[in-house]
C-alpha atoms as a PDB file:
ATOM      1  CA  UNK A   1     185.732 -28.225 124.643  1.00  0.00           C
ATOM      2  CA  UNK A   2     183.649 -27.384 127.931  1.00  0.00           C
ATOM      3  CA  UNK A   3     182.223 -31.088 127.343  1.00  0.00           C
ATOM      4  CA  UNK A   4     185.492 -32.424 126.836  1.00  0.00           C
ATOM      5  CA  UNK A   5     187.692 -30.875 129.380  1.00  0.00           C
ATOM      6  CA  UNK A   6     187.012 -33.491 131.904  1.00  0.00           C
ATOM      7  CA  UNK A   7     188.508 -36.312 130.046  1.00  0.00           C
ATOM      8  CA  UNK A   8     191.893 -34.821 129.731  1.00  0.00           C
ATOM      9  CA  UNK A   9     194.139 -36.303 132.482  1.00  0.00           C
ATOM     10  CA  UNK A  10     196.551 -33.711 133.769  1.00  0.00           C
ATOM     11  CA  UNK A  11     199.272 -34.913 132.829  1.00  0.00           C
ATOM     12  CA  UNK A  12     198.098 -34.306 129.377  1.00  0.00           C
ATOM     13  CA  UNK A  13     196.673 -31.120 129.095  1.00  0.00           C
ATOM     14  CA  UNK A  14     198.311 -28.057 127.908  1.00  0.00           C
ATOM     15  CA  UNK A  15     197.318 -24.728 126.917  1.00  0.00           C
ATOM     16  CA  UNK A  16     198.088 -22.307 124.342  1.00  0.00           C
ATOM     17  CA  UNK A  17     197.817 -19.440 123.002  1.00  0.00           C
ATOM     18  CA  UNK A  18     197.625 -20.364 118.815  1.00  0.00           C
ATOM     19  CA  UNK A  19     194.218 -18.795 117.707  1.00  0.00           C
ATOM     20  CA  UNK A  20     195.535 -15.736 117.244  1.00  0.00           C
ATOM     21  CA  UNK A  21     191.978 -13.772 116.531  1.00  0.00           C
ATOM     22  CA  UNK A  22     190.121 -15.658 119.376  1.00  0.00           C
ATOM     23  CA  UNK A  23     190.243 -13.961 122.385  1.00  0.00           C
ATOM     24  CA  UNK A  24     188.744 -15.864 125.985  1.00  0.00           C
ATOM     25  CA  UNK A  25     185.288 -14.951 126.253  1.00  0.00           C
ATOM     26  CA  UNK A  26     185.157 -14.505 129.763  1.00  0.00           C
ATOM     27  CA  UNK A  27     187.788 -11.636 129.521  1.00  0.00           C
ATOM     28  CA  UNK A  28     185.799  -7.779 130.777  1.00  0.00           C
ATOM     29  CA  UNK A  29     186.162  -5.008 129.930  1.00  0.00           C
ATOM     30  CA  UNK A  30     186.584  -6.773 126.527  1.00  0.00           C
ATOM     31  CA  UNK A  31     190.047  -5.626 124.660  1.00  0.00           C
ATOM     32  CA  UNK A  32     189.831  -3.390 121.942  1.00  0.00           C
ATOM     33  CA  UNK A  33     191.879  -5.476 119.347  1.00  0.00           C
ATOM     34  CA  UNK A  34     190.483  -9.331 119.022  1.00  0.00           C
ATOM     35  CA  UNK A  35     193.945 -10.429 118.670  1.00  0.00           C
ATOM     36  CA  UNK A  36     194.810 -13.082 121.263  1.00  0.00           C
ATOM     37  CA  UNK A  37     197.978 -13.007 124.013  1.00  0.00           C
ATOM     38  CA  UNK A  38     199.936 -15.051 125.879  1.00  0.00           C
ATOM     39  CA  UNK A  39     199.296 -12.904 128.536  1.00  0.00           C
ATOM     40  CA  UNK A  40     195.466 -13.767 128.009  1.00  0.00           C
ATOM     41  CA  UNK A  41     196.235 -17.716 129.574  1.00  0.00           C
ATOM     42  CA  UNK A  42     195.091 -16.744 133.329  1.00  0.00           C
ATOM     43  CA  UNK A  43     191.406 -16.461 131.823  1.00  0.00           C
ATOM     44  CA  UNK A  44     191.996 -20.007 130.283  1.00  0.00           C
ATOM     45  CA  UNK A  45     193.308 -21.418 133.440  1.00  0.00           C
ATOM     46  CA  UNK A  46     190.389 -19.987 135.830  1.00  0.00           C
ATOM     47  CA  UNK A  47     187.820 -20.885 133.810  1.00  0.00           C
ATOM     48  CA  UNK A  48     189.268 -24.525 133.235  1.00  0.00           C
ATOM     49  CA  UNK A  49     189.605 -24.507 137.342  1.00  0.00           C
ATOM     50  CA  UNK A  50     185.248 -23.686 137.508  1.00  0.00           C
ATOM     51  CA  UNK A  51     184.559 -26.056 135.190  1.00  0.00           C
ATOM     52  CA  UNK A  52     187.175 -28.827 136.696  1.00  0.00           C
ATOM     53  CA  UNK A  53     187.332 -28.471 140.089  1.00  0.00           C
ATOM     54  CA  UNK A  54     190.502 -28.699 140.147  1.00  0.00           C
ATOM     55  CA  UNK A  55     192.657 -25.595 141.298  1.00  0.00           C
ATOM     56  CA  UNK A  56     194.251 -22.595 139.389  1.00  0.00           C
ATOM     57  CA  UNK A  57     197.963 -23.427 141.139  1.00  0.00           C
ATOM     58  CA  UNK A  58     197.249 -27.478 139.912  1.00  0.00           C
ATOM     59  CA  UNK A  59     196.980 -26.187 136.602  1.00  0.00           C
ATOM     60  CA  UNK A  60     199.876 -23.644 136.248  1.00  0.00           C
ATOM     61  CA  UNK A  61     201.978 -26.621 137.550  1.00  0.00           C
ATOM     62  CA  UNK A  62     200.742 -29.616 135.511  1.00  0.00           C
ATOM     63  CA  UNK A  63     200.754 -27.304 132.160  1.00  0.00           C
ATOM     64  CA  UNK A  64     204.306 -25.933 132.396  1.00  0.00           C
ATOM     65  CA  UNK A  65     205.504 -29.342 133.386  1.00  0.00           C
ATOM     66  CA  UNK A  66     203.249 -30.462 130.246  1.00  0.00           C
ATOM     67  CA  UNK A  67     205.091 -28.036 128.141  1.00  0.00           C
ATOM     68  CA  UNK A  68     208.417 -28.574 129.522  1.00  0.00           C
ATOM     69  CA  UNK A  69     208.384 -32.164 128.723  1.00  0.00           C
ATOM     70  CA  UNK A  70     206.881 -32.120 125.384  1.00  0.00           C
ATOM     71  CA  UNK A  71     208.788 -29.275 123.970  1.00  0.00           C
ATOM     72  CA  UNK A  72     212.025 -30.322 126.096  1.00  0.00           C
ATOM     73  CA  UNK A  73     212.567 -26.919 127.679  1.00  0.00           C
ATOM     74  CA  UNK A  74     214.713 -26.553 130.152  1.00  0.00           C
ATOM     75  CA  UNK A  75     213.233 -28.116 133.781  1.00  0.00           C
ATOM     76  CA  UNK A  76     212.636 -25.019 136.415  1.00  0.00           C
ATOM     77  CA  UNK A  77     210.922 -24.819 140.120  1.00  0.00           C
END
């Protein structure tokens, strides 16, 4: 995905949380259980940002408004 990550426009990309029993990598101390949480995301986001360029903020934004569209949630600012 590291390879990849460049080709996906922003308006594309989304992130997730689905493999439950694959926790970041980049996450230290390293949590006891392997089981993966939403609340594990900001590691996904920063380390999309390094490898990007583009910045943590952009991200958040373009994601939620990712989700928000495809899933049809309601719109919030």
């Amino acid at each position: 995905m590291r390879d990849i990550i460049d080709l996906i426009p922003l308006e594309r990309l989304m992130i997730e949380t689905d493999a439950p029993y694959l926790t970041p990598r980049t996450i230290r101390p390293k949590p006891k259980s392997s089981r993966n949480e939403p609340s594990y995301l900001s590691y996904i986001v920063r380390e999309i940002a390094s490898i990007t360029g583009h910045t943590e903020e952009a991200l958040i934004t373009h994601t939620t408004r990712n989700a928000q569209r495809v899933f049809k949630l309601e719109l919030t600012e």
